[in-house]
Protein backbone atom coordinates (compact mmCIF):
# COMPACT_ATOMS: atom_id res chain seq x y z
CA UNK A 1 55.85 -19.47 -76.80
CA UNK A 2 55.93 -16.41 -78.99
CA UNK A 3 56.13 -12.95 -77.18
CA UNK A 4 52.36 -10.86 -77.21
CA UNK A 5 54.39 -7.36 -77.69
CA UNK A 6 54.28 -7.57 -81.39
CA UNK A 7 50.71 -8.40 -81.21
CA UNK A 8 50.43 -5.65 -78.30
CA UNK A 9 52.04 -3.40 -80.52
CA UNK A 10 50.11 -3.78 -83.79
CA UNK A 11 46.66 -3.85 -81.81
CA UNK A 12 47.62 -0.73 -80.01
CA UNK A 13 48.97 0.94 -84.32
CA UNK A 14 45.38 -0.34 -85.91
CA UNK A 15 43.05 0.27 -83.46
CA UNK A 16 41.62 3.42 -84.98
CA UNK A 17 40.70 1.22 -88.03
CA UNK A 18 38.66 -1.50 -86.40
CA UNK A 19 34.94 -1.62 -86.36
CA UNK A 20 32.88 -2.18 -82.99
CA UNK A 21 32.38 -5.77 -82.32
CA UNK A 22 28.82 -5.30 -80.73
CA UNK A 23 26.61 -2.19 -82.00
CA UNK A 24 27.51 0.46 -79.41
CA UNK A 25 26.90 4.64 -79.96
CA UNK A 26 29.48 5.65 -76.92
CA UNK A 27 27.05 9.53 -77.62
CA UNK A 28 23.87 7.17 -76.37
CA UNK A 29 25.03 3.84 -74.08
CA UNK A 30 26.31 3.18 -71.78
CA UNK A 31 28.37 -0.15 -70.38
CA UNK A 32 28.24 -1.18 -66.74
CA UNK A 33 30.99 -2.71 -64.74
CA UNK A 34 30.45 -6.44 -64.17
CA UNK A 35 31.85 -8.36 -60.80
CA UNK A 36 32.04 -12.12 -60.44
CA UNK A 37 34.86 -12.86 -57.99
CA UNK A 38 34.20 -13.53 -54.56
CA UNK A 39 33.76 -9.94 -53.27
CA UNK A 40 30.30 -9.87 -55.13
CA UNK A 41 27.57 -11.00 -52.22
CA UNK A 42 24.88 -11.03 -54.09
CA UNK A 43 26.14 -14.20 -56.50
CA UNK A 44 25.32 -16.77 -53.90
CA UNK A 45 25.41 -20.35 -54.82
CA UNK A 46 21.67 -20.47 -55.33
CA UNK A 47 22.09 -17.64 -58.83
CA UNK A 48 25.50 -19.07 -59.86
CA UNK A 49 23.57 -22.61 -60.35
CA UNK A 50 20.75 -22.02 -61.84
CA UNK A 51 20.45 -20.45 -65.40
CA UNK A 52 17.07 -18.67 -64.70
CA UNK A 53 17.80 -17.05 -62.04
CA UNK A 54 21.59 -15.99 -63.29
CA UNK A 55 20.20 -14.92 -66.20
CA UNK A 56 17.64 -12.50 -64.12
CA UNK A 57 20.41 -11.26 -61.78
CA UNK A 58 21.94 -9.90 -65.75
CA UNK A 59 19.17 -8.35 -66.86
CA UNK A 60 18.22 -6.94 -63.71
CA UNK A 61 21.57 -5.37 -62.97
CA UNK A 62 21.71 -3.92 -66.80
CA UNK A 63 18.05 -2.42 -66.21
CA UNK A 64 18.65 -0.82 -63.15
CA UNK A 65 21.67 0.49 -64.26
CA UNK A 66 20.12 1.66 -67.74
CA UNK A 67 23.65 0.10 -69.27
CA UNK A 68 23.19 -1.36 -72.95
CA UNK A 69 25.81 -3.92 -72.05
CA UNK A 70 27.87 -5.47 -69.06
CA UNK A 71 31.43 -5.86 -69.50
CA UNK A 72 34.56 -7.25 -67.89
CA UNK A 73 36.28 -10.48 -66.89
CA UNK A 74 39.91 -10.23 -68.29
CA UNK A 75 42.18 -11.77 -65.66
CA UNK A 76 39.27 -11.57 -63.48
CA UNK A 77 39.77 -14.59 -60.54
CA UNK A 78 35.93 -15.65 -60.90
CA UNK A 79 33.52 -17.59 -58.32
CA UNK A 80 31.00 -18.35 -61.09
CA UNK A 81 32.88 -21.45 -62.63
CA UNK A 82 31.53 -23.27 -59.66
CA UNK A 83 28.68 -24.04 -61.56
CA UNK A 84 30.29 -26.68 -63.68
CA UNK A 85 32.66 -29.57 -63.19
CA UNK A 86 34.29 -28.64 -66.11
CA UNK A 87 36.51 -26.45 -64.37
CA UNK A 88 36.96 -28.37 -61.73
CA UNK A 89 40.65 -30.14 -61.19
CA UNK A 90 41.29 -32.76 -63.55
CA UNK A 91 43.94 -34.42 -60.87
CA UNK A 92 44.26 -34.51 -57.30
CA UNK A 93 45.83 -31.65 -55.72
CA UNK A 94 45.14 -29.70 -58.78
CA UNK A 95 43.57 -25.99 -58.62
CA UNK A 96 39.99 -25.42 -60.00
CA UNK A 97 40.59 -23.45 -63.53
CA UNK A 98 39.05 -19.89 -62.36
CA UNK A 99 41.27 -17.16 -63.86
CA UNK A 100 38.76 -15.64 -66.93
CA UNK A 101 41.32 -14.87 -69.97
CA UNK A 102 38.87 -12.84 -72.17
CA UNK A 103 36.51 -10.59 -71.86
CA UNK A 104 32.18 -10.68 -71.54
CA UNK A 105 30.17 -8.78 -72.96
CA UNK A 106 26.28 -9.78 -71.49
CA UNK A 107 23.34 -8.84 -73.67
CA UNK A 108 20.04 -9.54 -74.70
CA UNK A 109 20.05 -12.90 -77.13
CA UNK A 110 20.08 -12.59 -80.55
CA UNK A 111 22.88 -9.07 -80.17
CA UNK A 112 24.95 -9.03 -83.36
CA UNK A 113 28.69 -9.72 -83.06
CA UNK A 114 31.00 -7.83 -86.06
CA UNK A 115 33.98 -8.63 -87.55
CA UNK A 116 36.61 -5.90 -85.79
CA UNK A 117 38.73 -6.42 -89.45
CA UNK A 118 39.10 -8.56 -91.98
CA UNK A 119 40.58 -12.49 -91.64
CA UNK A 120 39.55 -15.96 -92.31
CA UNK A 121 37.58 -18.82 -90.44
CA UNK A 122 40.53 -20.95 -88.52
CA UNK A 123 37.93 -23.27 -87.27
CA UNK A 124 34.39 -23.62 -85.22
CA UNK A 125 32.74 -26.16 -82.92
CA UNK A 126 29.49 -26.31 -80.63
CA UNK A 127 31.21 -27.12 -77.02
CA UNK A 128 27.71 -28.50 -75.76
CA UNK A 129 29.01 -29.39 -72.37
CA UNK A 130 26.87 -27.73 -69.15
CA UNK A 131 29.15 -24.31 -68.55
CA UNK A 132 31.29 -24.44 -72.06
CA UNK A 133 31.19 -22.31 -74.65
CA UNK A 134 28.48 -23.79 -76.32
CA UNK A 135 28.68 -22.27 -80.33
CA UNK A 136 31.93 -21.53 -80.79
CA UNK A 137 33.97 -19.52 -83.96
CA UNK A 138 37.55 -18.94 -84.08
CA UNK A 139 39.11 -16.00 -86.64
CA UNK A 140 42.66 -15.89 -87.96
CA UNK A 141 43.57 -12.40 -88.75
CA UNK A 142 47.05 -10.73 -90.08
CA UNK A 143 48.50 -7.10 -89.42
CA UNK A 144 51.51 -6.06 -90.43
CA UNK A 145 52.85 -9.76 -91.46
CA UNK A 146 51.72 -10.57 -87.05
CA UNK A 147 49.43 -13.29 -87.26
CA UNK A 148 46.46 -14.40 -84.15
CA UNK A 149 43.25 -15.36 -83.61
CA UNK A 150 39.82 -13.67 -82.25
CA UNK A 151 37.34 -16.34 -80.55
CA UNK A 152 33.87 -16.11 -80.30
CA UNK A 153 32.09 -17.80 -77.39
CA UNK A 154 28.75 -18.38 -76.42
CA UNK A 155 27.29 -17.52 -80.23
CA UNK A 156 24.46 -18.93 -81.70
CA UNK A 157 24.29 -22.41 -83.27
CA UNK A 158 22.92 -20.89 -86.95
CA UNK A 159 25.89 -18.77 -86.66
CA UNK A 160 28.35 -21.88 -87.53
CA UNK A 161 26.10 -24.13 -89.64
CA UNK A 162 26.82 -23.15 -92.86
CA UNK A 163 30.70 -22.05 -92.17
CA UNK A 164 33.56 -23.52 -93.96
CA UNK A 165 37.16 -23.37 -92.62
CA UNK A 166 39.10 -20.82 -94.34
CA UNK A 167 35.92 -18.71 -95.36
CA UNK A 168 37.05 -15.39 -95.27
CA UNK A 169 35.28 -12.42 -93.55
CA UNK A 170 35.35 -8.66 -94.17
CA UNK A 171 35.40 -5.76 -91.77
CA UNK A 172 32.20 -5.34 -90.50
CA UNK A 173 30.79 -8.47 -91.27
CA UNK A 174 27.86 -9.79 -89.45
CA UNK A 175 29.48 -12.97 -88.27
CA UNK A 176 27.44 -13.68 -85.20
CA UNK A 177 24.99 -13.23 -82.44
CA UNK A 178 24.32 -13.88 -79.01
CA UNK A 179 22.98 -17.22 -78.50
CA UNK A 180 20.39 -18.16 -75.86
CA UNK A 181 21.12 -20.33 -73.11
CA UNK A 182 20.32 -24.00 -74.86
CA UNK A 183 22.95 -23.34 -77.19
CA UNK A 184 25.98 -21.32 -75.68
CA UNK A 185 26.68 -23.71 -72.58
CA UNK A 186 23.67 -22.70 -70.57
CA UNK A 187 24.52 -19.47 -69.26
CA UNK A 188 23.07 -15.92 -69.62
CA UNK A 189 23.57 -14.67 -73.31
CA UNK A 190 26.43 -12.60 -73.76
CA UNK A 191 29.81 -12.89 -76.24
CA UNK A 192 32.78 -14.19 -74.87
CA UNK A 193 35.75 -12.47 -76.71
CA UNK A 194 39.40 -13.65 -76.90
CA UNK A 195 42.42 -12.64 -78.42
CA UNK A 196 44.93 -15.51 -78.93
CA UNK A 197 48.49 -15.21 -79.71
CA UNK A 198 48.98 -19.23 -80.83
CA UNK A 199 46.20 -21.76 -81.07
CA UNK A 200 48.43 -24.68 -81.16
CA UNK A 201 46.62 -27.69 -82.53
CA UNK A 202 43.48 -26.98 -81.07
CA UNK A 203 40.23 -26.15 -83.32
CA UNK A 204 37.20 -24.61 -82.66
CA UNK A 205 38.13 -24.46 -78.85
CA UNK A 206 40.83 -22.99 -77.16
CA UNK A 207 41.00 -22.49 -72.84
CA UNK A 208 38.86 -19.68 -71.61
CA UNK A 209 39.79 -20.07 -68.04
CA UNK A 210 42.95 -21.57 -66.54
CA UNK A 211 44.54 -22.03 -62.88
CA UNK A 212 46.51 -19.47 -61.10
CA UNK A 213 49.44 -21.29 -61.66
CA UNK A 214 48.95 -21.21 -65.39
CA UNK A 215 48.29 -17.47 -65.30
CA UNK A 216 51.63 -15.62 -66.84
CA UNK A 217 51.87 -18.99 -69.66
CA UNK A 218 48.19 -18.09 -70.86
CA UNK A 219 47.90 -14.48 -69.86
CA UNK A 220 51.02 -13.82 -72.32
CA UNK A 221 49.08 -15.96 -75.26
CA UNK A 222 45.89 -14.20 -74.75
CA UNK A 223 46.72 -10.43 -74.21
CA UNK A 224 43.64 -7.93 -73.45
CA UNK A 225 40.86 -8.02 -75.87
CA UNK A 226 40.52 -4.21 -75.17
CA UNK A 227 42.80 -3.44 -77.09
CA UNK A 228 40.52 -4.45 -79.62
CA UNK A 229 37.62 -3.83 -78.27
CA UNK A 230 37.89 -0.29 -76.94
CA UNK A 231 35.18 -0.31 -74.39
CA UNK A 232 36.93 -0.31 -71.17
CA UNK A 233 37.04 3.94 -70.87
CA UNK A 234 32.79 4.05 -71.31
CA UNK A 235 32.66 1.83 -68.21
CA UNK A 236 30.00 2.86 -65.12
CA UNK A 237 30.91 1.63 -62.68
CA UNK A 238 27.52 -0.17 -60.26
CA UNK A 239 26.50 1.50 -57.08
């Protein structure tokens, strides 16, 4: 597997040039801390299973805190994947995949997603399972002759109708938007966001969570999407 410094490293050289992935005036809003590991008490089994009431625990928790967005999750160990079996172990004495290798931003539906640069559609999918990423669009992008990827989770399904692969994209582009439950995997809207070093031979899906024992083999292909995405110093953080 290829090393993520040079990908670090050109991230970290462009970063003044990319444009906001989600519509954000750091002068106005504000972005609140999310929690979903096992030290938050308030995501009991009852909220984590049912898509109504996770969805109100969001908005709630954005209201109160007047926050235009909640954000976190990288290499976050997460209680919430209990919801589906598709994290559970796929053999016997395996671990449950719970390790969160991108980062969520949770939103009202329909929230715009931009393209942070330029690229070119690598591929797209709608992973309809109960707790997958439902719409799904994967970018290939180039700096500096380094080459990886940008998924999009969680996006609407009109978002990915009319794509082709290799359909390029400019900087700024409207590419996406928050999808509502029925169509990004049943959870509350918000954009998953992933930087991926290789995709392998996979298209139009790629891991979002993994085991603890996989942690340094996909934590090195999928460095911080911060570095992208910029948002982590306008964090409040709840209570």
């Amino acid at each position: 597997m290829m090393s993520a410094q040079p990908v670090i490293q050109v991230l970290h050289r462009y970063a003044p040039t990319f444009h906001p992935v989600v519509p954000f005036n750091p002068a106005r809003d504000t972005l609140l801390k999310m929690d979903f590991t096992e030290t938050n008490k308030d995501l009991t089994a009852d909220v984590i299973g049912n898509t109504v009431m996770f969805s109100k625990y969001i908005e709630d928790l954005l209201h109160k805190s007047g926050c235009k967005y909640g954000i976190g999750g990288y290499a976050e160990h997460r209680t919430v994947y209990s919801r589906s079996r598709g994290f559970d172990p796929v053999h016997p004495g395996e671990a449950p995949r719970r390790l969160h290798l991108g980062v969520d931003i949770w939103g009202n539906a329909g929230t715009p997603v931009h393209a942070f640069m330029g690229g070119r559609v690598h591929s797209f999918a709608f992973n309809g399972h109960f707790g997958d990423y439902g719409a799904t669009l994967i970018l290939l992008h180039q700096l500096d002759a380094v080459r990886f990827y940008t998924l999009y989770g969680h996006i609407s399904l009109a978002d990915i109708e009319n794509l082709s692969q290799s359909q390029y994209v400019i900087r700024g582009q409207e590419i996406a938007h928050f999808g509502v439950p029925e169509e990004n995997g049943h959870w509350p809207p918000h954009l998953h966001f992933q930087v991926i070093i290789e995709m392998g031979l996979k298209e139009g899906d790629y891991p979002g969570v993994c085991t603890l024992d996989d942690r340094e083999k996909y934590l090195n292909n999928c460095p911080d999407p911060d570095l992208i995405l910029q948002l982590n110093r306008y964090l409040k953080v709840d209570g």
